[in-house]
PDB file of N, CA and C in Angstrom:
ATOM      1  N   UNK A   1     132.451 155.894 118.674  1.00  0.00           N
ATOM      2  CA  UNK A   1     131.948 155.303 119.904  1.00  0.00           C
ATOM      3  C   UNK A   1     133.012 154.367 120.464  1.00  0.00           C
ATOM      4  N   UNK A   2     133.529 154.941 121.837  1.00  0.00           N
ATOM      5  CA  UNK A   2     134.532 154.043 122.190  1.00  0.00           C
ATOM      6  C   UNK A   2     133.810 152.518 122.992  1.00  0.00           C
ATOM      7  N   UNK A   3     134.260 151.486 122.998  1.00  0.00           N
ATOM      8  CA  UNK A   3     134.248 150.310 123.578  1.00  0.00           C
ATOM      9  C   UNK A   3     134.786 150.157 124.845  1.00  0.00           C
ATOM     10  N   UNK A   4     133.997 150.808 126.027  1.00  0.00           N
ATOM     11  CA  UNK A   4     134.956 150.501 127.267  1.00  0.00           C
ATOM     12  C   UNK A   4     134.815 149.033 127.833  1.00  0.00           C
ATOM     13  N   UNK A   5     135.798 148.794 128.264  1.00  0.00           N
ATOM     14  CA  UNK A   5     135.675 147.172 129.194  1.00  0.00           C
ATOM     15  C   UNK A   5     136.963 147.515 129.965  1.00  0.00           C
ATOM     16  N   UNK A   6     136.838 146.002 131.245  1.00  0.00           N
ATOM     17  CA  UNK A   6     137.816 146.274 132.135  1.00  0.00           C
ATOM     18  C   UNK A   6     138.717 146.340 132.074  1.00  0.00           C
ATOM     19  N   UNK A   7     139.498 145.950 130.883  1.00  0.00           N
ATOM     20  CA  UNK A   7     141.136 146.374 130.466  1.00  0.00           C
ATOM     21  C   UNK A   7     141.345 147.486 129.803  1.00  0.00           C
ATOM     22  N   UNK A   8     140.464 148.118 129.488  1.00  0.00           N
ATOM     23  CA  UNK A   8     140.885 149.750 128.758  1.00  0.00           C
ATOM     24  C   UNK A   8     140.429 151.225 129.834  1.00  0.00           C
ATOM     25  N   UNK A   9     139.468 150.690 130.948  1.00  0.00           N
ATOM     26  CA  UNK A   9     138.874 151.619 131.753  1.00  0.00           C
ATOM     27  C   UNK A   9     139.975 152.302 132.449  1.00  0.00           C
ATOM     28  N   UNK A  10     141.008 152.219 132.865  1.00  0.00           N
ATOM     29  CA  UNK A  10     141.663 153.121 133.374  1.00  0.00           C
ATOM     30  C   UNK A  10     142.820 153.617 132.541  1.00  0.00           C
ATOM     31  N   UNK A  11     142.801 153.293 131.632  1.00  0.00           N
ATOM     32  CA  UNK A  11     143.847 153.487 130.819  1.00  0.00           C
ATOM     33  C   UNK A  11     143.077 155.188 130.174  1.00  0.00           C
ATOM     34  N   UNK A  12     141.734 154.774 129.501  1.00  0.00           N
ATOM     35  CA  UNK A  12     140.818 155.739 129.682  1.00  0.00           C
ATOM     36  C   UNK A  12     140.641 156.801 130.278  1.00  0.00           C
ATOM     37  N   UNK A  13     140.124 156.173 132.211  1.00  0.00           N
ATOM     38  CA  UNK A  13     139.693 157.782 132.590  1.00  0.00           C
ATOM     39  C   UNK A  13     141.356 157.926 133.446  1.00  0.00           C
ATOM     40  N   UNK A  14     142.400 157.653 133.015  1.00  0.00           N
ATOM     41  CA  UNK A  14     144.022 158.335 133.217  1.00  0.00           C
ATOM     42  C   UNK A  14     144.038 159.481 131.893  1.00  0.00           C
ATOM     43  N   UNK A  15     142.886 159.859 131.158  1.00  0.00           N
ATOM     44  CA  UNK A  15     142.950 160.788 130.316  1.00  0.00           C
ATOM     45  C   UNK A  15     142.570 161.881 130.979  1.00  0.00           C
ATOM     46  N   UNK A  16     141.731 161.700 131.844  1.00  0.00           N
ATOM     47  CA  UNK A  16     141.097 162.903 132.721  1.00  0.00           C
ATOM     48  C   UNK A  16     140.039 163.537 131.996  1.00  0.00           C
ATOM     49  N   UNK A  17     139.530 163.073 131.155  1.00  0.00           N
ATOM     50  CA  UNK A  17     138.294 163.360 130.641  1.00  0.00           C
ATOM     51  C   UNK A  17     136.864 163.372 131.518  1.00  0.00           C
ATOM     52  N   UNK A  18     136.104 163.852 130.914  1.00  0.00           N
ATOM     53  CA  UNK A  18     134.733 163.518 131.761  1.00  0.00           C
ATOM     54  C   UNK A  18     134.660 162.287 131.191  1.00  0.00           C
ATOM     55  N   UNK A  19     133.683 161.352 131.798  1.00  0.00           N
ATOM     56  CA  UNK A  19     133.150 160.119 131.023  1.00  0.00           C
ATOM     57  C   UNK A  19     131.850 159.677 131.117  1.00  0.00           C
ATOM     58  N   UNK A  20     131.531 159.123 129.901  1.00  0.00           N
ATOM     59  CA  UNK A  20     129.981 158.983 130.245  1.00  0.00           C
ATOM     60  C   UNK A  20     129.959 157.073 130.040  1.00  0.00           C
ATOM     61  N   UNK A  21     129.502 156.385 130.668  1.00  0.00           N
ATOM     62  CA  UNK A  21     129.425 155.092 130.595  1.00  0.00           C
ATOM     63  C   UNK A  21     128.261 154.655 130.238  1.00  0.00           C
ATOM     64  N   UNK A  22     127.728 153.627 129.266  1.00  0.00           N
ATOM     65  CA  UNK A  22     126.305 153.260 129.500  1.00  0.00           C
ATOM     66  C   UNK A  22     126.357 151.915 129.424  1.00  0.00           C
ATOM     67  N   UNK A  23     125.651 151.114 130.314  1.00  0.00           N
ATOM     68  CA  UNK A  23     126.351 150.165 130.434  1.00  0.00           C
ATOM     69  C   UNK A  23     125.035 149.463 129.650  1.00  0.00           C
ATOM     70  N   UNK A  24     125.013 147.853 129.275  1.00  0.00           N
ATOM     71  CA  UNK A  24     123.939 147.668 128.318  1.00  0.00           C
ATOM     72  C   UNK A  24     124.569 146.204 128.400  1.00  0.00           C
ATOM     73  N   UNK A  25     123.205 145.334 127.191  1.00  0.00           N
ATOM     74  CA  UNK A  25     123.563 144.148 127.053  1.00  0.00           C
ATOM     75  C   UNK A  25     122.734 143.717 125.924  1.00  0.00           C
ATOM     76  N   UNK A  26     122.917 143.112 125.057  1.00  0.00           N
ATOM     77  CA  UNK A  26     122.385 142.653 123.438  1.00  0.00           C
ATOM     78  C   UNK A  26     121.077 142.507 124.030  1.00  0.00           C
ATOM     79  N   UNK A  27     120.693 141.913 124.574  1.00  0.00           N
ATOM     80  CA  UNK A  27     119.322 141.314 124.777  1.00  0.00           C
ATOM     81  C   UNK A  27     118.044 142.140 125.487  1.00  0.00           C
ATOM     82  N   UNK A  28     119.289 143.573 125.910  1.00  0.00           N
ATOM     83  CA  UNK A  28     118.148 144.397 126.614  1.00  0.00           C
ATOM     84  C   UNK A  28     117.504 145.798 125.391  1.00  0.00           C
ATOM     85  N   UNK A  29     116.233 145.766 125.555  1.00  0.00           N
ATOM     86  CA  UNK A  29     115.129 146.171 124.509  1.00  0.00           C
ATOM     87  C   UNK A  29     115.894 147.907 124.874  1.00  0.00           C
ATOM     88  N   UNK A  30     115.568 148.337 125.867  1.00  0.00           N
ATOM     89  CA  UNK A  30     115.486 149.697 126.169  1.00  0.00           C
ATOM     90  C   UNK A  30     117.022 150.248 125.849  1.00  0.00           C
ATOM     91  N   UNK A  31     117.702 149.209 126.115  1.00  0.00           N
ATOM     92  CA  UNK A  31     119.345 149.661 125.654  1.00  0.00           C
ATOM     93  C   UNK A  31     119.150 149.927 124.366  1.00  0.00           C
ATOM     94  N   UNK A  32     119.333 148.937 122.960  1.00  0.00           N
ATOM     95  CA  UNK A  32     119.049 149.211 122.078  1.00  0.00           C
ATOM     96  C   UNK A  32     118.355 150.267 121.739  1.00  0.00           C
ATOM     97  N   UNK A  33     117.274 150.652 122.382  1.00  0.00           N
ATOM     98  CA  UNK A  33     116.004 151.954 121.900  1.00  0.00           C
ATOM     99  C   UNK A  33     117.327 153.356 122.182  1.00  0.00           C
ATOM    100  N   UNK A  34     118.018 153.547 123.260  1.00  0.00           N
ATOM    101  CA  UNK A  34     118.819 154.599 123.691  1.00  0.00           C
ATOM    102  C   UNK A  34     120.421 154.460 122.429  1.00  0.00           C
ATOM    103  N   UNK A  35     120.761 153.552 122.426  1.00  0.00           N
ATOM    104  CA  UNK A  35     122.009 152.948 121.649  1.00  0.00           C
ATOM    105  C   UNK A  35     122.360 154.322 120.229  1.00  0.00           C
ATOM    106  N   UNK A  36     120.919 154.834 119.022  1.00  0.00           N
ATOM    107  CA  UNK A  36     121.404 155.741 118.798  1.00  0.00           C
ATOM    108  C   UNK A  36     121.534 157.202 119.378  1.00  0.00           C
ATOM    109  N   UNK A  37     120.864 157.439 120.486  1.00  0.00           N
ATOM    110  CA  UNK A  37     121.420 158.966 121.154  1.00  0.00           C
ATOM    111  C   UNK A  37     123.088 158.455 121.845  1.00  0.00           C
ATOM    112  N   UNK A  38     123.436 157.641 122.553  1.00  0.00           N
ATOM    113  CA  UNK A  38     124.464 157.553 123.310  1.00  0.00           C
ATOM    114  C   UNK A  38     125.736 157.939 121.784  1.00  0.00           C
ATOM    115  N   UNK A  39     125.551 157.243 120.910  1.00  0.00           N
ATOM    116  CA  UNK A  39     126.065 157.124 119.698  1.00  0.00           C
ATOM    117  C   UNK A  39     126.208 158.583 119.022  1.00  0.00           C
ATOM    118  N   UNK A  40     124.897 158.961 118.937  1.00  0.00           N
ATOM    119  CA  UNK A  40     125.121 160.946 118.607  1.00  0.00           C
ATOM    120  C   UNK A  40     125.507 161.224 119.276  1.00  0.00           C
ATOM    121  N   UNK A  41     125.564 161.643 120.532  1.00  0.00           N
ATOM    122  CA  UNK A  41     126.273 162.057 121.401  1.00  0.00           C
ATOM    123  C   UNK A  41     127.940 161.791 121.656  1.00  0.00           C
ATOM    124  N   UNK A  42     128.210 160.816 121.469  1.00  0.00           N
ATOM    125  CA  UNK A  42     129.362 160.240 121.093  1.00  0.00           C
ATOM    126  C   UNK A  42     130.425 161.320 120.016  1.00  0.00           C
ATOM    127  N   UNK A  43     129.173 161.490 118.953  1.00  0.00           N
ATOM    128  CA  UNK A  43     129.945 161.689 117.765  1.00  0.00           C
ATOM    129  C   UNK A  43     129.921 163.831 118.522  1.00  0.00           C
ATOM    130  N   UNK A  44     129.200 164.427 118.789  1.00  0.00           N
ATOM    131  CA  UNK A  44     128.649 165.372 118.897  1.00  0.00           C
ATOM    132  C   UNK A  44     130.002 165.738 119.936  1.00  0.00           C
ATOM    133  N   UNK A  45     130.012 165.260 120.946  1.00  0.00           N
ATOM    134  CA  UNK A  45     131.015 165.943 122.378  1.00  0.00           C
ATOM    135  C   UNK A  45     132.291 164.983 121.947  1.00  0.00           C
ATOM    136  N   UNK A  46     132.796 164.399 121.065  1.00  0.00           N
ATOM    137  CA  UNK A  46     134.076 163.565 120.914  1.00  0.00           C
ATOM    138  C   UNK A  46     135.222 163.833 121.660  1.00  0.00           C
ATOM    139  N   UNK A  47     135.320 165.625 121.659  1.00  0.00           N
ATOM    140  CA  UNK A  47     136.465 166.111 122.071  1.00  0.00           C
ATOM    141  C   UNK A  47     136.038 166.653 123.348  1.00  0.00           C
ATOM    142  N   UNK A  48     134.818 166.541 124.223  1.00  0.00           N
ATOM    143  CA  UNK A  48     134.936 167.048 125.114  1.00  0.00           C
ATOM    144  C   UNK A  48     134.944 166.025 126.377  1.00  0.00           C
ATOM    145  N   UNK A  49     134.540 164.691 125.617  1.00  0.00           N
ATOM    146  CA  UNK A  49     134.574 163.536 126.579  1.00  0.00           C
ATOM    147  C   UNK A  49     134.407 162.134 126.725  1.00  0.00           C
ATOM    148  N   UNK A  50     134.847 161.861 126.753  1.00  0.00           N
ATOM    149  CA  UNK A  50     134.793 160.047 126.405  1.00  0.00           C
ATOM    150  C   UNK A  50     133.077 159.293 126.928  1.00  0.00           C
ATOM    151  N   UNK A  51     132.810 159.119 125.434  1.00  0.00           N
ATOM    152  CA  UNK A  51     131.628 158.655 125.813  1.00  0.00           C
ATOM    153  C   UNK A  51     131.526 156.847 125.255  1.00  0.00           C
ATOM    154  N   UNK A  52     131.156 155.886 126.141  1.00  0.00           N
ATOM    155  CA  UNK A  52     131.141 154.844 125.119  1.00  0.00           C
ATOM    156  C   UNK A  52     130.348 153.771 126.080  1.00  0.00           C
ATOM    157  N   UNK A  53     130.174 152.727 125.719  1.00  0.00           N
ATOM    158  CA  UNK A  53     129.411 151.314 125.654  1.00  0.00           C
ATOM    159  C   UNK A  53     129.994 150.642 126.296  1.00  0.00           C
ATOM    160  N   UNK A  54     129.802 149.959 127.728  1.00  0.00           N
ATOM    161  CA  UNK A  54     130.258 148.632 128.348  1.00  0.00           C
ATOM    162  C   UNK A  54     128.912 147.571 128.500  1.00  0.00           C
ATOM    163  N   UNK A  55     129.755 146.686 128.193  1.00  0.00           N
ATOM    164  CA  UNK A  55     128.732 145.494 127.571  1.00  0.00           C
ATOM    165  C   UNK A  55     128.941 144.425 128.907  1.00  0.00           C
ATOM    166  N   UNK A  56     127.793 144.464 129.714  1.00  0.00           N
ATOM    167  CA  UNK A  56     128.085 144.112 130.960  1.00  0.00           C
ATOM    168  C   UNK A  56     127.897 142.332 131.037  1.00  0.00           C
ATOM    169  N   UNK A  57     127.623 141.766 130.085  1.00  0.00           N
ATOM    170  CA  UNK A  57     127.997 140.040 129.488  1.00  0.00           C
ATOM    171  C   UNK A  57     129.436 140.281 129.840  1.00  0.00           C
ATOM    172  N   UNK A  58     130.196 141.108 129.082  1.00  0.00           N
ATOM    173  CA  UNK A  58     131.498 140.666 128.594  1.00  0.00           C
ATOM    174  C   UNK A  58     132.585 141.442 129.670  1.00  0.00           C
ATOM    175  N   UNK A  59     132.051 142.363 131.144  1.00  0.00           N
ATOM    176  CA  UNK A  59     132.915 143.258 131.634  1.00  0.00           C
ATOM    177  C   UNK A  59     132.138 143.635 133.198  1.00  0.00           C
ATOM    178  N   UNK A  60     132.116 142.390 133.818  1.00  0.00           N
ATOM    179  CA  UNK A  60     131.438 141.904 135.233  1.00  0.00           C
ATOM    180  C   UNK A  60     132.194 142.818 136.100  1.00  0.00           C
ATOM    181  N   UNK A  61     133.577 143.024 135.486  1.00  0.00           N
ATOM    182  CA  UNK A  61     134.649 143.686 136.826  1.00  0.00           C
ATOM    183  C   UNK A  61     134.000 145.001 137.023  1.00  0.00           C
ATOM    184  N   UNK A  62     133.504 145.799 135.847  1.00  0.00           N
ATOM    185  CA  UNK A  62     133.039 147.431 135.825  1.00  0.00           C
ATOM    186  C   UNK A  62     131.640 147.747 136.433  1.00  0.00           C
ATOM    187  N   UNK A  63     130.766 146.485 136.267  1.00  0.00           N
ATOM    188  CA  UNK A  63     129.690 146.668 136.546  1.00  0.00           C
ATOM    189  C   UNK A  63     129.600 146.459 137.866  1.00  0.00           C
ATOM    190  N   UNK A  64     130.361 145.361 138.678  1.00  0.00           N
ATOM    191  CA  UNK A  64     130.442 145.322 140.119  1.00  0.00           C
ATOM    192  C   UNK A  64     130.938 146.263 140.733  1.00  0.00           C
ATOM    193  N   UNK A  65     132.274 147.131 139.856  1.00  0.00           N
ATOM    194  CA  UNK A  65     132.959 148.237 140.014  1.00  0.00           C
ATOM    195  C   UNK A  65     132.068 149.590 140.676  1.00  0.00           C
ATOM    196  N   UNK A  66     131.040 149.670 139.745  1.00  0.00           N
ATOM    197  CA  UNK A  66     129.775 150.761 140.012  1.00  0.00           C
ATOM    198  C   UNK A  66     128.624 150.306 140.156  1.00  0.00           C
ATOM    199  N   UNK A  67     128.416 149.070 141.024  1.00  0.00           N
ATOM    200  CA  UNK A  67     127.414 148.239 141.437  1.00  0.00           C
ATOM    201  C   UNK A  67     126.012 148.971 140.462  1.00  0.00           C
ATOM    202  N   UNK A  68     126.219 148.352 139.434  1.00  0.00           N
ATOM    203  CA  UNK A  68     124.988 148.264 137.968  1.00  0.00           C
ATOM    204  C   UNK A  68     124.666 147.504 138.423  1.00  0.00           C
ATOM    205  N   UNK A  69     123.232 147.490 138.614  1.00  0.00           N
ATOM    206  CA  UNK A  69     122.180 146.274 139.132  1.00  0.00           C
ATOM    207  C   UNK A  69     120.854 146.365 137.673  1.00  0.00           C
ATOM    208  N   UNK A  70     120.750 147.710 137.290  1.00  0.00           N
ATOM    209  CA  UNK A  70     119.850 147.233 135.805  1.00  0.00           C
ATOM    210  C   UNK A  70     120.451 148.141 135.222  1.00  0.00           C
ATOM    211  N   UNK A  71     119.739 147.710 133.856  1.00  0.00           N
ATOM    212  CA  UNK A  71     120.031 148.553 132.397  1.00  0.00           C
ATOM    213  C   UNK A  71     118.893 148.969 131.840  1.00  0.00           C
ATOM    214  N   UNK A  72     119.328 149.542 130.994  1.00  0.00           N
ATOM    215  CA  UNK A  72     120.752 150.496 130.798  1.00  0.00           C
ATOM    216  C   UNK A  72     120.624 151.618 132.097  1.00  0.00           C
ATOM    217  N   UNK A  73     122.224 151.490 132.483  1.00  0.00           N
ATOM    218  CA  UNK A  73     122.386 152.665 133.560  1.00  0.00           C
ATOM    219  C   UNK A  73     123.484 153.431 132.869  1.00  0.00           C
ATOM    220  N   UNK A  74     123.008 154.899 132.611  1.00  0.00           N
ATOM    221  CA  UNK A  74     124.265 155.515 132.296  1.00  0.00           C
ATOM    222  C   UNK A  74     125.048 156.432 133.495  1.00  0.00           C
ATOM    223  N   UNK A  75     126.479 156.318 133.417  1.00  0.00           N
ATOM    224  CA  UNK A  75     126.616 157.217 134.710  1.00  0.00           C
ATOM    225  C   UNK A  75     127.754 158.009 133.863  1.00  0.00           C
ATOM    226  N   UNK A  76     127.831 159.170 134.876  1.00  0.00           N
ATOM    227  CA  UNK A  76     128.221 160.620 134.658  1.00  0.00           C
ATOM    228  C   UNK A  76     129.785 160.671 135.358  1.00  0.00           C
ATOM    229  N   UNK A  77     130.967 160.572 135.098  1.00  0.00           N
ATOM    230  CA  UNK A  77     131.856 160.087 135.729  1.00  0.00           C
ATOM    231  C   UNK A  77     132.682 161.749 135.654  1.00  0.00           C
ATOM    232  N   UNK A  78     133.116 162.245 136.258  1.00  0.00           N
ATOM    233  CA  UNK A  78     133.785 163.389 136.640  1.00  0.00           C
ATOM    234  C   UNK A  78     135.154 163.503 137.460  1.00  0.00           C
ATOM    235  N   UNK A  79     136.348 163.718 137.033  1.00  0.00           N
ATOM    236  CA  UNK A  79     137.380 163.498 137.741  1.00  0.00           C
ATOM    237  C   UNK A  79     137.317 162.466 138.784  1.00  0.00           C
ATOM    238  N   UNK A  80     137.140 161.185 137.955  1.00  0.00           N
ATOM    239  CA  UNK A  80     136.926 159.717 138.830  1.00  0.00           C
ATOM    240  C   UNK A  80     136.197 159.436 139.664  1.00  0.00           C
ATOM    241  N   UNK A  81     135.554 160.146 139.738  1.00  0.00           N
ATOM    242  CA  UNK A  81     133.775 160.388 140.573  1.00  0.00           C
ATOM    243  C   UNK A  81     132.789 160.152 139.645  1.00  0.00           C
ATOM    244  N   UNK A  82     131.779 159.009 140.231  1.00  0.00           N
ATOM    245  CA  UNK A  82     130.749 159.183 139.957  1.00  0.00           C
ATOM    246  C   UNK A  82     129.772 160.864 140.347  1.00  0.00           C
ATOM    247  N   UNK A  83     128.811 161.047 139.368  1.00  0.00           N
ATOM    248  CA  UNK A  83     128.307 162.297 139.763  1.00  0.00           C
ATOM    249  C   UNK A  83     127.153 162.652 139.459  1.00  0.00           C
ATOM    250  N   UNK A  84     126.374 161.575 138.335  1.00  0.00           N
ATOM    251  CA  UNK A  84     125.115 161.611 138.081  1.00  0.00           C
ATOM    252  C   UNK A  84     125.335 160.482 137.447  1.00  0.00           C
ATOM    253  N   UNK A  85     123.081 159.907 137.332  1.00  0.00           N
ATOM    254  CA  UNK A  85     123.930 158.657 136.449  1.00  0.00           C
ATOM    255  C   UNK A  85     122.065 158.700 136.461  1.00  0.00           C
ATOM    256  N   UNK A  86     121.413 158.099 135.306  1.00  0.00           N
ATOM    257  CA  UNK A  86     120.323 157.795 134.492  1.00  0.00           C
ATOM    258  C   UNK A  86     120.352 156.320 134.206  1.00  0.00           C
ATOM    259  N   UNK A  87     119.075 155.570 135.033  1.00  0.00           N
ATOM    260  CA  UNK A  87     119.347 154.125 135.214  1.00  0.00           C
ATOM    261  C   UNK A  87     117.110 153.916 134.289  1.00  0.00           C
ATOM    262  N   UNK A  88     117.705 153.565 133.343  1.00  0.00           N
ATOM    263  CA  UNK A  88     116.150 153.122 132.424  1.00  0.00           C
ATOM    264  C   UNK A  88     116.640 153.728 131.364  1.00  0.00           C
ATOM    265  N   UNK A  89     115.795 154.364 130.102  1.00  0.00           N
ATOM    266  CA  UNK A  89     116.407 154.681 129.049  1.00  0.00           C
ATOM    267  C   UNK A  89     115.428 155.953 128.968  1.00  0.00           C
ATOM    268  N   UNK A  90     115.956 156.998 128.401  1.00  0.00           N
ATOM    269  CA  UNK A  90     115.683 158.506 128.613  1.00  0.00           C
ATOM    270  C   UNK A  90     115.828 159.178 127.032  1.00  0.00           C
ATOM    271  N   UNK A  91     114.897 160.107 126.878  1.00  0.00           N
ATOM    272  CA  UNK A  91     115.019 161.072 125.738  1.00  0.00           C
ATOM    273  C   UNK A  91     116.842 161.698 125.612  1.00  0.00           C
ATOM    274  N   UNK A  92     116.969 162.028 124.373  1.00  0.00           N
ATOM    275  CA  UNK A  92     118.386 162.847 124.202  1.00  0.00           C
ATOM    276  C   UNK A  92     118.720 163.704 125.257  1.00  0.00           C
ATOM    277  N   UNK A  93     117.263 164.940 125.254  1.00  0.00           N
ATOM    278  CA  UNK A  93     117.385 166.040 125.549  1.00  0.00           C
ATOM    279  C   UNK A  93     118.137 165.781 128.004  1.00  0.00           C
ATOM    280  N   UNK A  94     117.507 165.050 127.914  1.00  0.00           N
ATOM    281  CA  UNK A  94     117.668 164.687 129.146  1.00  0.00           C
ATOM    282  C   UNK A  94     119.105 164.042 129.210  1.00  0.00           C
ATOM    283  N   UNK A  95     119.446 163.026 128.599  1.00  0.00           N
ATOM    284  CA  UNK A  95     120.739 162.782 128.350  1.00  0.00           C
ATOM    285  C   UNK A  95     121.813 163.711 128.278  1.00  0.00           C
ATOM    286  N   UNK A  96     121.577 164.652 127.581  1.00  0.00           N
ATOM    287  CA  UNK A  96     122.870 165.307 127.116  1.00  0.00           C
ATOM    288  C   UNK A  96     122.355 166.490 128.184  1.00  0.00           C
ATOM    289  N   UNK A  97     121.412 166.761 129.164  1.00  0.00           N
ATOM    290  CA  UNK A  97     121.695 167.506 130.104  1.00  0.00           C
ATOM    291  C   UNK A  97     122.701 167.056 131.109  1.00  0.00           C
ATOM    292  N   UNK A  98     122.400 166.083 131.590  1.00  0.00           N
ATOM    293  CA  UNK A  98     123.296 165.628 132.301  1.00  0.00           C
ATOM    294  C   UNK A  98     124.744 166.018 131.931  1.00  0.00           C
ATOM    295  N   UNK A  99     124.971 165.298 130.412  1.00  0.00           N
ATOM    296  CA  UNK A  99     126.427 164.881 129.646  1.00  0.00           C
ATOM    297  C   UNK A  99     126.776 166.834 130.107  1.00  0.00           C
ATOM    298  N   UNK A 100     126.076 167.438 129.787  1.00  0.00           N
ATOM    299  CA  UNK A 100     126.554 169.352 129.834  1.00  0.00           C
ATOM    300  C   UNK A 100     126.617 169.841 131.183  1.00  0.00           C
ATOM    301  N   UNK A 101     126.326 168.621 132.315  1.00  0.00           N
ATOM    302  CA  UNK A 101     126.705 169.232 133.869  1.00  0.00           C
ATOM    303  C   UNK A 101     127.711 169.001 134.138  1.00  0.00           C
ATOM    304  N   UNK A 102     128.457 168.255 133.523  1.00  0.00           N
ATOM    305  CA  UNK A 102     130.048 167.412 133.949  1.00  0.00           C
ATOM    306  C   UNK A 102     131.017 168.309 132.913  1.00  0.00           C
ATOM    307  N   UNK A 103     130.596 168.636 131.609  1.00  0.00           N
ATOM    308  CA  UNK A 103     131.980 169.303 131.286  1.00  0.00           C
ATOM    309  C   UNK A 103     132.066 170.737 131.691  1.00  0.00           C
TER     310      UNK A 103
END
């Protein structure tokens, strides 16, 4: 599970990967409840796309970046495009539909 924040994000999607972002914060219930699918998933598509955790306490620049207003919002990032994005916390199966429209 990679750790994105605002000093590694473009260093990142300059990989040209798909990316999946979920953005979250210690204190939010529903993040935590999603935290192990984002995590399987993580481990599951490794090589097909950068999937990881911005912790929006610690990385204000990303979240203003893709104006995140709640959490957990995950978004679907596609050749530097946003392109879908799941804002509350959602079953796997729904998750990783999305994650399988972008690669």
């Amino acid at each position: 599970m990679t750790a994105i924040t605002d000093a590694n994000y473009n260093e990142l999607a300059a990989q040209g990967k798909p990316m999946v972002l979920d953005f979250w914060a210690t204190w939010c219930g529903p993040c935590r409840k999603i935290a192990p699918i984002i995590e399987a998933l993580a481990n599951d598509y490794e090589s097909q796309a950068i999937i990881g955790k911005v912790d929006i306490e610690e990385n204000e620049e990303l979240a203003a970046q893709f104006g995140v207003r709640n959490i957990p919002t995950i978004l679907y990032i596609k050749n530097g495009e946003v392109v879908d994005k799941q804002v509350g916390a959602a079953p796997r199966p729904v998750l990783e539909e999305k994650l399988k429209g972008i690669l």
